[in-house]
PDB file of N, CA and C in Angstrom:
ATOM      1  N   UNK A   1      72.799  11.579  54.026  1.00  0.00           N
ATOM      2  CA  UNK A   1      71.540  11.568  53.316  1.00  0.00           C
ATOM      3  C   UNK A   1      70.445  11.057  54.254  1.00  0.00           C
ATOM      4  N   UNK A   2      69.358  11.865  54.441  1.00  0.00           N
ATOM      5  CA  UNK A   2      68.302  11.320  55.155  1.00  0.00           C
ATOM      6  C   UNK A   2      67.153  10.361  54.737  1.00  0.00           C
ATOM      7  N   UNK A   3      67.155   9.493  55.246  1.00  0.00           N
ATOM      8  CA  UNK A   3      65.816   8.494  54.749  1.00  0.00           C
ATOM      9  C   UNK A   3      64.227   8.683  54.364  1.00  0.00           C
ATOM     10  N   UNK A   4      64.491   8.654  52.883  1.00  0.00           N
ATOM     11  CA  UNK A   4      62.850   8.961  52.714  1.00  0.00           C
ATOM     12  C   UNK A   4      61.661   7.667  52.677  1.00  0.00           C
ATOM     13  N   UNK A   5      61.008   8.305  52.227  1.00  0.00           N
ATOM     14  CA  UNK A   5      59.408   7.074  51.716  1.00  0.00           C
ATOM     15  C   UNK A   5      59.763   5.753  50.985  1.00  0.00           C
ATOM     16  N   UNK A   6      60.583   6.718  49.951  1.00  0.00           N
ATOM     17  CA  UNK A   6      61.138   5.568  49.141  1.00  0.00           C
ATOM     18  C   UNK A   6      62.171   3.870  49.327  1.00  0.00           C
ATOM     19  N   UNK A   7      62.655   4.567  50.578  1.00  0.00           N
ATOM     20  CA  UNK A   7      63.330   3.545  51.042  1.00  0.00           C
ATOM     21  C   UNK A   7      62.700   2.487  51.938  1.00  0.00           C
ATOM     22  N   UNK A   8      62.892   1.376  51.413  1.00  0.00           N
ATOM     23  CA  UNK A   8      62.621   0.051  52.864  1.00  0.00           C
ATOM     24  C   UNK A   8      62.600   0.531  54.203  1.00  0.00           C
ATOM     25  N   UNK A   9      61.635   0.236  54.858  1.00  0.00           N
ATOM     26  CA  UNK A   9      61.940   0.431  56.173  1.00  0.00           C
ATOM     27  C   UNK A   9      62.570  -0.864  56.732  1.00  0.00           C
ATOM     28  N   UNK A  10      63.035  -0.207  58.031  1.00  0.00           N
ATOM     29  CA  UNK A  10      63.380  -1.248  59.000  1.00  0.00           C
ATOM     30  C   UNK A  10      62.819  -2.768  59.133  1.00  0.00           C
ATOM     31  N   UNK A  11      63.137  -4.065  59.458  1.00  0.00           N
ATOM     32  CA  UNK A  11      62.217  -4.629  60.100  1.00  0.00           C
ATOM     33  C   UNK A  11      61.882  -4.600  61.345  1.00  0.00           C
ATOM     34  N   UNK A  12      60.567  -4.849  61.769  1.00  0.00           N
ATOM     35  CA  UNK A  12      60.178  -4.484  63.454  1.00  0.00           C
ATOM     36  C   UNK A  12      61.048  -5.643  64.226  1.00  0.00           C
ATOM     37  N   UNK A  13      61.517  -4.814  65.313  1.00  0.00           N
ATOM     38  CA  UNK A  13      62.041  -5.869  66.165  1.00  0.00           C
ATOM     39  C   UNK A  13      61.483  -6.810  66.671  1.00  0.00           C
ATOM     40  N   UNK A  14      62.657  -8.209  66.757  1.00  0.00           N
ATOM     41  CA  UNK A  14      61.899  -9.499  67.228  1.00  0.00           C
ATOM     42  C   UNK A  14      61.412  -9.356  68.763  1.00  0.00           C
ATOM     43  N   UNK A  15      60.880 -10.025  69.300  1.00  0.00           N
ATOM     44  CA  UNK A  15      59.848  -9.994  70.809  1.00  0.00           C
ATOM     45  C   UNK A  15      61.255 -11.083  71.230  1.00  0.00           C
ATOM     46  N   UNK A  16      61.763 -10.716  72.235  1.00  0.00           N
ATOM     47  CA  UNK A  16      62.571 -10.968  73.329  1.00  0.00           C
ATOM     48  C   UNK A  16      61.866 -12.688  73.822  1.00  0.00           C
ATOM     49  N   UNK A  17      62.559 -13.635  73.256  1.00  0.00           N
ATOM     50  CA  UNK A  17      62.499 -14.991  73.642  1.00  0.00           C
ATOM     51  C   UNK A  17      62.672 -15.369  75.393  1.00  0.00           C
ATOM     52  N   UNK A  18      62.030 -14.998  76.229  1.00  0.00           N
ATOM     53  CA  UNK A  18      62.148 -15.727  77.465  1.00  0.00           C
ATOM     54  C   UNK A  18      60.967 -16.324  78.003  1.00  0.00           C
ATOM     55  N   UNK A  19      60.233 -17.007  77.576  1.00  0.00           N
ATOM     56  CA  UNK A  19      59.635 -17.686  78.011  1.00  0.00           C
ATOM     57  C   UNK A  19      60.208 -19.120  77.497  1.00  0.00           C
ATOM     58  N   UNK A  20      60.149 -20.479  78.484  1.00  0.00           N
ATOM     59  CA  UNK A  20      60.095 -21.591  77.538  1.00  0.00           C
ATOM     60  C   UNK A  20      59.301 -22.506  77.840  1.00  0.00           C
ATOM     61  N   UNK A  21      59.427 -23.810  77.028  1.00  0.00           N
ATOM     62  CA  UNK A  21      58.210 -25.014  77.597  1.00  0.00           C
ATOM     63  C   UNK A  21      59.455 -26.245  77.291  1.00  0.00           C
ATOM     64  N   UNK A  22      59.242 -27.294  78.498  1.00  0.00           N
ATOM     65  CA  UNK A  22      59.976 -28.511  78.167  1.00  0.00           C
ATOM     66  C   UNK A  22      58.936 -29.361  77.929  1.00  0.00           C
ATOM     67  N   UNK A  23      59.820 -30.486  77.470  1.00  0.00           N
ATOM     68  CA  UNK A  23      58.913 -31.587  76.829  1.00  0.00           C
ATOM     69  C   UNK A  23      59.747 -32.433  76.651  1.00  0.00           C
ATOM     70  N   UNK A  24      59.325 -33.908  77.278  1.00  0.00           N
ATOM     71  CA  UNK A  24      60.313 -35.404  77.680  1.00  0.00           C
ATOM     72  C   UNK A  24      59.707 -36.062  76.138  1.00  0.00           C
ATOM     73  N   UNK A  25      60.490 -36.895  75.573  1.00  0.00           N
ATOM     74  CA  UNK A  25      59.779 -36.965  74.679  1.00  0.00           C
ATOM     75  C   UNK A  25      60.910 -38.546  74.262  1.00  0.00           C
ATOM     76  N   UNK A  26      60.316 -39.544  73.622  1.00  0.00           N
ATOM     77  CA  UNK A  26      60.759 -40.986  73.062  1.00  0.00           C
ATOM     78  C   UNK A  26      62.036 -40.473  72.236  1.00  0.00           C
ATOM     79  N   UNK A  27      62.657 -41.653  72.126  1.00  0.00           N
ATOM     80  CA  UNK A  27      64.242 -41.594  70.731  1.00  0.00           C
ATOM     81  C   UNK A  27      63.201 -41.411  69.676  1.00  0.00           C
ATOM     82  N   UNK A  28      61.887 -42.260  69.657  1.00  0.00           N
ATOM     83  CA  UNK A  28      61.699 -42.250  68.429  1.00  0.00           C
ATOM     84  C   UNK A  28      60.907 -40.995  68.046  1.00  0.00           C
ATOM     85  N   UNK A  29      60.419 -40.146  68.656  1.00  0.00           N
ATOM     86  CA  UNK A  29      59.839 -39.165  69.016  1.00  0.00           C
ATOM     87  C   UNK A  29      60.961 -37.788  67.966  1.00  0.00           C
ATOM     88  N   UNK A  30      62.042 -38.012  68.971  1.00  0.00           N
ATOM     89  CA  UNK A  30      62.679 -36.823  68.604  1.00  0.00           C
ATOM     90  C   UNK A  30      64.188 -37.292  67.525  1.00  0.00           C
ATOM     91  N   UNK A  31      64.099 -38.092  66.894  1.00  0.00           N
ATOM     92  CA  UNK A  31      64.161 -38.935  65.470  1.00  0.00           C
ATOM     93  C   UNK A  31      63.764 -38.762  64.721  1.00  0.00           C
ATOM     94  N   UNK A  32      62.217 -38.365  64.791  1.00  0.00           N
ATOM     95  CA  UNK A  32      60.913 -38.237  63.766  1.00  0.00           C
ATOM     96  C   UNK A  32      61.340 -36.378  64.015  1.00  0.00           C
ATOM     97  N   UNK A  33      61.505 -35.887  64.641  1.00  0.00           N
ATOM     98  CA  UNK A  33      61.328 -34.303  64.896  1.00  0.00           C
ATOM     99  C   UNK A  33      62.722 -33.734  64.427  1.00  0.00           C
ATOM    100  N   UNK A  34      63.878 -34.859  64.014  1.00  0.00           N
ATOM    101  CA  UNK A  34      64.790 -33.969  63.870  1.00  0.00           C
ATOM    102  C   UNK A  34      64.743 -34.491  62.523  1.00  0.00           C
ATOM    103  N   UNK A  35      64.471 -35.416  62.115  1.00  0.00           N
ATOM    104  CA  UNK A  35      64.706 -35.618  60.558  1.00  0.00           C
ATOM    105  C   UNK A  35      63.619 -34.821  59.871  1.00  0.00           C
ATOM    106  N   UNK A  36      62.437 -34.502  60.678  1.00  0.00           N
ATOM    107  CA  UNK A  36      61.283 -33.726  59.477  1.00  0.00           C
ATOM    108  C   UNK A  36      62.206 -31.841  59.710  1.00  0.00           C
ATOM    109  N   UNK A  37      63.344 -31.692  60.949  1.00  0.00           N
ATOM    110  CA  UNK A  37      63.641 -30.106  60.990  1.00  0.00           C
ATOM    111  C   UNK A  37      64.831 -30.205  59.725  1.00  0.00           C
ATOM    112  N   UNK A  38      65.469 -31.273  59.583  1.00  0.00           N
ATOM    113  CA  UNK A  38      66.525 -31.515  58.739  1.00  0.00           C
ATOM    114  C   UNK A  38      66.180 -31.254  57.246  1.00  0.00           C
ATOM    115  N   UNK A  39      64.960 -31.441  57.173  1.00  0.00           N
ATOM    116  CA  UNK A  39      64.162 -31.825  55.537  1.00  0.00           C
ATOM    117  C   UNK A  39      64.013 -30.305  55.115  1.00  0.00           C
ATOM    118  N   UNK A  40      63.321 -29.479  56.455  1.00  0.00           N
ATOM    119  CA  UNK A  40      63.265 -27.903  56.392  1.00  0.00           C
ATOM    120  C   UNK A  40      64.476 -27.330  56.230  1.00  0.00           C
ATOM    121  N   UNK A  41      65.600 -27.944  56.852  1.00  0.00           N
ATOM    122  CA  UNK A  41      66.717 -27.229  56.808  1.00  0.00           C
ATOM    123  C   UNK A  41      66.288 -26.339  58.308  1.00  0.00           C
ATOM    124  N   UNK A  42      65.654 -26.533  59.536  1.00  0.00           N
ATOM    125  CA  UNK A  42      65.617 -26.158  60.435  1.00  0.00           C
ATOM    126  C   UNK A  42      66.303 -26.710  61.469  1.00  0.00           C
ATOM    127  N   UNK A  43      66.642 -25.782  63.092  1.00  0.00           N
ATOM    128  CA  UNK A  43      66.894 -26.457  63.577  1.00  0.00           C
ATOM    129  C   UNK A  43      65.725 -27.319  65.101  1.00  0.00           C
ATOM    130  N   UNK A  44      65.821 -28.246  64.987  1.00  0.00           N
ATOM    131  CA  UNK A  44      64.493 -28.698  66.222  1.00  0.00           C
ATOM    132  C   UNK A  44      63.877 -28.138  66.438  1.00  0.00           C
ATOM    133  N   UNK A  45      64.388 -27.026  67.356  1.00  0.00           N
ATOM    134  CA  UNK A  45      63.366 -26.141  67.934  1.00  0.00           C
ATOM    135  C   UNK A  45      62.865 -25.021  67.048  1.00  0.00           C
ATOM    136  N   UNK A  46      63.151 -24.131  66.146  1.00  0.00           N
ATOM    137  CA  UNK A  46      63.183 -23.870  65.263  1.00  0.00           C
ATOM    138  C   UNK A  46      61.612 -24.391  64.348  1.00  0.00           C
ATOM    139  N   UNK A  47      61.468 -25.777  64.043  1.00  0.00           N
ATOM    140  CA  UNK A  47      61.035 -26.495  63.378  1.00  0.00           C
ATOM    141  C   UNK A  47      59.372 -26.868  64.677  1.00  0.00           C
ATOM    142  N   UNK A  48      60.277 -27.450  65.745  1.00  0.00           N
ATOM    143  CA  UNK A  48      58.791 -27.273  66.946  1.00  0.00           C
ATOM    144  C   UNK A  48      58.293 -25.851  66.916  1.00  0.00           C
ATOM    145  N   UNK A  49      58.907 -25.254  67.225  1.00  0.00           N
ATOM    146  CA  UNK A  49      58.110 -24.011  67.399  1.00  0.00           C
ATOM    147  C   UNK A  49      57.125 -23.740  66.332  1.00  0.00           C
ATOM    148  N   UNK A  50      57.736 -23.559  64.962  1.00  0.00           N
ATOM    149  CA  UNK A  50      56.907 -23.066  63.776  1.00  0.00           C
ATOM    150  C   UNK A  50      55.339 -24.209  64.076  1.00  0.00           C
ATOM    151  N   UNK A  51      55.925 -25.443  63.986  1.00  0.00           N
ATOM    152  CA  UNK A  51      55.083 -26.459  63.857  1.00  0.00           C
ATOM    153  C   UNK A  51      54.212 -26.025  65.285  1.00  0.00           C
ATOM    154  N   UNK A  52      53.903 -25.893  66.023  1.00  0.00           N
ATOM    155  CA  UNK A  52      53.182 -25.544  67.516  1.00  0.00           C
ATOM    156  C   UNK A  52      52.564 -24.708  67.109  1.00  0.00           C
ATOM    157  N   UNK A  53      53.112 -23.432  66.235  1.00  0.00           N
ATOM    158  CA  UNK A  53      52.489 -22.082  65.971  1.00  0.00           C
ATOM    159  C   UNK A  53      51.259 -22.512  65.316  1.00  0.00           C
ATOM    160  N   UNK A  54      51.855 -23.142  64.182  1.00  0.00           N
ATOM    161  CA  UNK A  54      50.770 -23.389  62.696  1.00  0.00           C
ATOM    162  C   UNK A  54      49.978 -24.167  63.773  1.00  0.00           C
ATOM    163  N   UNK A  55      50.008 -25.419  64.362  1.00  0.00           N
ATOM    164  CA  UNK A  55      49.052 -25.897  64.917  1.00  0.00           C
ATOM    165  C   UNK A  55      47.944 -25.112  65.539  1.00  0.00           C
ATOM    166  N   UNK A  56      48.345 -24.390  66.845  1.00  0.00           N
ATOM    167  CA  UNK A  56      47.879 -23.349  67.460  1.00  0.00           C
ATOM    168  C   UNK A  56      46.944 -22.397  67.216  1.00  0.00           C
ATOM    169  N   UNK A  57      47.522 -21.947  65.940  1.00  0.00           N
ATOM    170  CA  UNK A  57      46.865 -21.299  65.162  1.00  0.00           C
ATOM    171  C   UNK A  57      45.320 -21.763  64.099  1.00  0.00           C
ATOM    172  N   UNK A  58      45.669 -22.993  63.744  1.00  0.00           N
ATOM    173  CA  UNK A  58      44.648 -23.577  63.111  1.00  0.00           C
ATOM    174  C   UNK A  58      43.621 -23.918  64.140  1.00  0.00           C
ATOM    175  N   UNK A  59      43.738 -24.395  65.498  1.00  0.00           N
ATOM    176  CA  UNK A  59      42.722 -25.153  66.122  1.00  0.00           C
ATOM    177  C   UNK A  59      42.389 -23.719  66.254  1.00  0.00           C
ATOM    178  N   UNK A  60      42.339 -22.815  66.750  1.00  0.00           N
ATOM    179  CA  UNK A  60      42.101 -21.336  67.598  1.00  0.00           C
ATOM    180  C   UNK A  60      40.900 -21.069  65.963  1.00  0.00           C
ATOM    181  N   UNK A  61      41.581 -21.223  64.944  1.00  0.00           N
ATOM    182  CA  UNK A  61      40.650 -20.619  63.540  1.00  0.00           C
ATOM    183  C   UNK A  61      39.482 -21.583  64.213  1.00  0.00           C
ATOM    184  N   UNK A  62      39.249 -23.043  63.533  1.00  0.00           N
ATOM    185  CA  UNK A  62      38.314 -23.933  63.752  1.00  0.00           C
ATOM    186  C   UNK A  62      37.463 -24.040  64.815  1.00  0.00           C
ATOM    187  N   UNK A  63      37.956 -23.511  65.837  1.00  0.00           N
ATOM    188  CA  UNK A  63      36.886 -23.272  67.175  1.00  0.00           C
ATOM    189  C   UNK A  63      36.475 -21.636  67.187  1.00  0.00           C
ATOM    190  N   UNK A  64      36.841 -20.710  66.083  1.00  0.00           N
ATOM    191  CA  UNK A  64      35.977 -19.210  66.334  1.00  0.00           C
ATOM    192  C   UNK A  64      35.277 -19.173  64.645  1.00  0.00           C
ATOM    193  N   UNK A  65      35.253 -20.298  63.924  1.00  0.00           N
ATOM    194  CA  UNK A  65      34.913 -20.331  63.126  1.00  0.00           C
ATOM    195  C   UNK A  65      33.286 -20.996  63.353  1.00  0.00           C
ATOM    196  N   UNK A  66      32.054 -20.401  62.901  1.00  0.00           N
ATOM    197  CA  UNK A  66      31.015 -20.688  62.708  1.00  0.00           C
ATOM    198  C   UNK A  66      30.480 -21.259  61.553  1.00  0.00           C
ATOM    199  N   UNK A  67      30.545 -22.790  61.692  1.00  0.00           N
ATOM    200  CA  UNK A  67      29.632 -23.344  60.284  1.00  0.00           C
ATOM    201  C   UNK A  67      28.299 -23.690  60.278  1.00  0.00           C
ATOM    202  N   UNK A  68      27.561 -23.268  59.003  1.00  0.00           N
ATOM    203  CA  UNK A  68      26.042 -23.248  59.211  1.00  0.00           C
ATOM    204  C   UNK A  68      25.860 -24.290  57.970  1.00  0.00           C
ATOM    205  N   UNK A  69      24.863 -25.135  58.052  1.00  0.00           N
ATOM    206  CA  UNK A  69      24.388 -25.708  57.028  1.00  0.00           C
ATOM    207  C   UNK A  69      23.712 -24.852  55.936  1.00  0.00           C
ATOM    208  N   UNK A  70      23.434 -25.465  54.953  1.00  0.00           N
ATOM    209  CA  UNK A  70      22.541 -24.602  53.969  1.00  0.00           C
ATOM    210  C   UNK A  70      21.565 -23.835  54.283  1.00  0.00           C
ATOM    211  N   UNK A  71      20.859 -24.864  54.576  1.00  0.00           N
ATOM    212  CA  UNK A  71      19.533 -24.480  55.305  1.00  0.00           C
ATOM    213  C   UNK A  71      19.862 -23.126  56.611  1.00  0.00           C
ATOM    214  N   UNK A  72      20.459 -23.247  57.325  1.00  0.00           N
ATOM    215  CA  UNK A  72      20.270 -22.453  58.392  1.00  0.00           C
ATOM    216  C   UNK A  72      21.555 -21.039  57.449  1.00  0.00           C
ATOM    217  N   UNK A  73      22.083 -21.288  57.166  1.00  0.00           N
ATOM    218  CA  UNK A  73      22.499 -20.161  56.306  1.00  0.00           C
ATOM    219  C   UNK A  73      21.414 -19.400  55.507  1.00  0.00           C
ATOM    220  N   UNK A  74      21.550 -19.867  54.800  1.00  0.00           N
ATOM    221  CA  UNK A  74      19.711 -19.157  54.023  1.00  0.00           C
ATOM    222  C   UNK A  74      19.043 -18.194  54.849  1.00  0.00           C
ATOM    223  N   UNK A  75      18.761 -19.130  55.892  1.00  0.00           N
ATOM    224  CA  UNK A  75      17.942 -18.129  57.551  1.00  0.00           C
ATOM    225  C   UNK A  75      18.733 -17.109  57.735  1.00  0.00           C
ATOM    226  N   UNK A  76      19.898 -17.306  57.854  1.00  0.00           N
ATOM    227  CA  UNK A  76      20.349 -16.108  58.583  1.00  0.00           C
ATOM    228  C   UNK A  76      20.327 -14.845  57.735  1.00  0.00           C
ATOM    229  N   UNK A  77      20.923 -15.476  56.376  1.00  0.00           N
ATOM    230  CA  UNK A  77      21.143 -13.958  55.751  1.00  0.00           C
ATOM    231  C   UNK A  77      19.421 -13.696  55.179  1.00  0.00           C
ATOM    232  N   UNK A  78      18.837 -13.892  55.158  1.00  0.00           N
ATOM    233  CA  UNK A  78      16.936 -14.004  55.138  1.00  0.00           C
ATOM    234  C   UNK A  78      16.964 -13.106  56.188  1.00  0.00           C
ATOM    235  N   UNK A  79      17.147 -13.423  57.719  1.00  0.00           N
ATOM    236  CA  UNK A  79      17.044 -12.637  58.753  1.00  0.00           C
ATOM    237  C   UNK A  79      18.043 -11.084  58.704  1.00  0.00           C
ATOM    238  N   UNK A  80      18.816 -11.194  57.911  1.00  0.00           N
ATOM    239  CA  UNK A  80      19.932  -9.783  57.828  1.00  0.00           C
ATOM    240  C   UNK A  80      19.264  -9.189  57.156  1.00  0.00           C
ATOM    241  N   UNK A  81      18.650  -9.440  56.008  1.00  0.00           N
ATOM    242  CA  UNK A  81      18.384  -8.954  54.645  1.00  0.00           C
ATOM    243  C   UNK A  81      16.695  -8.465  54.608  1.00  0.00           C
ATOM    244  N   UNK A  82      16.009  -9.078  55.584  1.00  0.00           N
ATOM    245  CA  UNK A  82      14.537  -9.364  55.928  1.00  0.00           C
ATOM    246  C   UNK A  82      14.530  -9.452  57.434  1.00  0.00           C
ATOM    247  N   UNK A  83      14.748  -8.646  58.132  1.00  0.00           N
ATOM    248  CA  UNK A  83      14.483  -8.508  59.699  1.00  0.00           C
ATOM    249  C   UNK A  83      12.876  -8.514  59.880  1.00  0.00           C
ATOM    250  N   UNK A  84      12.727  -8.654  60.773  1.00  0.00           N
ATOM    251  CA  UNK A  84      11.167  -8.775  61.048  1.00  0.00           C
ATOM    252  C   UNK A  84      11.118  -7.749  61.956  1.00  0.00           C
ATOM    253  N   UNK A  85       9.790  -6.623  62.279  1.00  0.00           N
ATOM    254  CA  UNK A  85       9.469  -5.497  62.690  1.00  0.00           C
ATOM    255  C   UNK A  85       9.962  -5.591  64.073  1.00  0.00           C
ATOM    256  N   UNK A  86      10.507  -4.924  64.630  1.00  0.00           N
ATOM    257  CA  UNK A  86      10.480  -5.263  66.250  1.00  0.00           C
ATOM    258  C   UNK A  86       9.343  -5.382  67.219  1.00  0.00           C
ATOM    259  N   UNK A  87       9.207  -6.067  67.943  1.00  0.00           N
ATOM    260  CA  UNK A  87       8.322  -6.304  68.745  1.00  0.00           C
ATOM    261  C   UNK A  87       8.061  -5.192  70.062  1.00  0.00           C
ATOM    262  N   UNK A  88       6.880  -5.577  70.506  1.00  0.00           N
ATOM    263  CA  UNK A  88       6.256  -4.420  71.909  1.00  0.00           C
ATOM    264  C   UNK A  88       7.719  -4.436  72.577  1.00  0.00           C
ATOM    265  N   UNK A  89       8.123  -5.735  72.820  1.00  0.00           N
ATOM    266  CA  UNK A  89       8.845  -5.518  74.018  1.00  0.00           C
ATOM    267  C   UNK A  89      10.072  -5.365  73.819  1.00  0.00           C
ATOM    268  N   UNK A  90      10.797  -5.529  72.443  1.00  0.00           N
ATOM    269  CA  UNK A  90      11.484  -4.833  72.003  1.00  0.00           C
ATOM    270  C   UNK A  90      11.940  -3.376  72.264  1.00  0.00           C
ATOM    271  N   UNK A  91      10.360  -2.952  71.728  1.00  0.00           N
ATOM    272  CA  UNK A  91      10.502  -1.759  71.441  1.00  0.00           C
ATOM    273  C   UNK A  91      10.836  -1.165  73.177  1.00  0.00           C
ATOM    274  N   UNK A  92      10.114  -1.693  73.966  1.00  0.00           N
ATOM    275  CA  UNK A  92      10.040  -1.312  75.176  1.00  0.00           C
ATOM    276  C   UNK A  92      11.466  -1.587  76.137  1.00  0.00           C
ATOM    277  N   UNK A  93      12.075  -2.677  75.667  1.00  0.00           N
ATOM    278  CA  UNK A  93      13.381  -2.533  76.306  1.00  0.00           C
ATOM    279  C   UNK A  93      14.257  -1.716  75.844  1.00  0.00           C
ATOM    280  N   UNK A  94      14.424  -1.093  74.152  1.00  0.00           N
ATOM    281  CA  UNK A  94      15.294   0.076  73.273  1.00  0.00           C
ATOM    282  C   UNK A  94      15.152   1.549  73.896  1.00  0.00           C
ATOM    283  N   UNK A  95      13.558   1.628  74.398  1.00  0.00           N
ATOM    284  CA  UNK A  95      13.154   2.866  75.151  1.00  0.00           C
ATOM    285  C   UNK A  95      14.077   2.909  76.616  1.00  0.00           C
ATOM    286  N   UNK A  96      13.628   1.849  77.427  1.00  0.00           N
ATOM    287  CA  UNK A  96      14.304   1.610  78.783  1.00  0.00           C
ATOM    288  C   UNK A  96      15.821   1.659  78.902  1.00  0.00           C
ATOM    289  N   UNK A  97      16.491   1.203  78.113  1.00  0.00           N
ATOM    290  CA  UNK A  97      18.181   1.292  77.277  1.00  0.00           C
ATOM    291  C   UNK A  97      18.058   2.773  77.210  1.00  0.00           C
ATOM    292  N   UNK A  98      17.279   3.300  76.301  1.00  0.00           N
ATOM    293  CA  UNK A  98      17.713   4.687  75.960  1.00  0.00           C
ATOM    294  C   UNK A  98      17.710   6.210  77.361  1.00  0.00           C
ATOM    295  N   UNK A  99      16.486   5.275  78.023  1.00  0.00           N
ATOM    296  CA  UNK A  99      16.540   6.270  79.400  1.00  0.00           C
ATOM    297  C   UNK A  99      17.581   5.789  80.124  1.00  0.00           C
ATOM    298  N   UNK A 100      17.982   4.914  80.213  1.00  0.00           N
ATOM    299  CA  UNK A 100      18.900   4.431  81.291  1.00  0.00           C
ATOM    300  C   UNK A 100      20.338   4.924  80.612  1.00  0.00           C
ATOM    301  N   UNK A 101      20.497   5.423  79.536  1.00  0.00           N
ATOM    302  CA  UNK A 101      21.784   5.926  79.112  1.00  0.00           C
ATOM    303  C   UNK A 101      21.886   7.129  79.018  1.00  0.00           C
ATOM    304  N   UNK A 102      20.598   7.764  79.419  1.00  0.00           N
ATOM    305  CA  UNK A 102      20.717   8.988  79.275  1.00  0.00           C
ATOM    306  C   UNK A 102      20.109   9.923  78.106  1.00  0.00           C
ATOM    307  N   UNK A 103      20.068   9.100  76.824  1.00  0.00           N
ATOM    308  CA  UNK A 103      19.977   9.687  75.851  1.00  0.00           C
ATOM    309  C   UNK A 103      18.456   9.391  75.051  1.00  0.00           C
ATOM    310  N   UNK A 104      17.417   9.282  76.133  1.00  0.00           N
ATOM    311  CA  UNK A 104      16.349   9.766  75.617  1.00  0.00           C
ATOM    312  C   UNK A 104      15.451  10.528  76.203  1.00  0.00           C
TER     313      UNK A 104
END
């Protein structure tokens, strides 16, 4: 029988683990790291890794994340919503862009 739509697909294969990172670390250190992988039911590394990811992942959000106060929010979408006319030199660099690409 051949596999249709209807059926589950595959899962995508995992990415080939060879890279690694060491890390020297206190008794009490990796005490604290095996009893919080134990609580998961993980194992250490297992438990570092996820935990590195989520970290990783959050600082990477918080530094491409843009926060605006009220006030300067307001402005902006004011400025999206209400652009102001373009200017001479505007206009004069859109012209210069457009010859220089060819397409005016």
């Amino acid at each position: 029988m051949l596999p249709t739509d209807t059926h589950k697909s595959a899962k995508p294969a995992k990415a080939a683990r060879t890279d690694r990172i060491d890390a020297r670390l206190t008794t009490d250190q990796k005490e604290l790291l095996e009893h919080a992988a134990a609580l998961q039911g993980r194992t250490v590394t297992a438990f570092v890794l996820a935990s590195a990811e989520e970290a990783a992942l959050k600082t990477i959000r918080e530094h491409e994340t843009i926060r605006l106060s009220e006030r300067d929010r307001e402005a902006f979408i004011d400025a999206l919503l209400n652009p102001p006319p373009p200017s001479k030199r505007l206009r004069a660099a859109a012209v210069a862009y457009l010859k220089e690409m060819g397409t005016a």
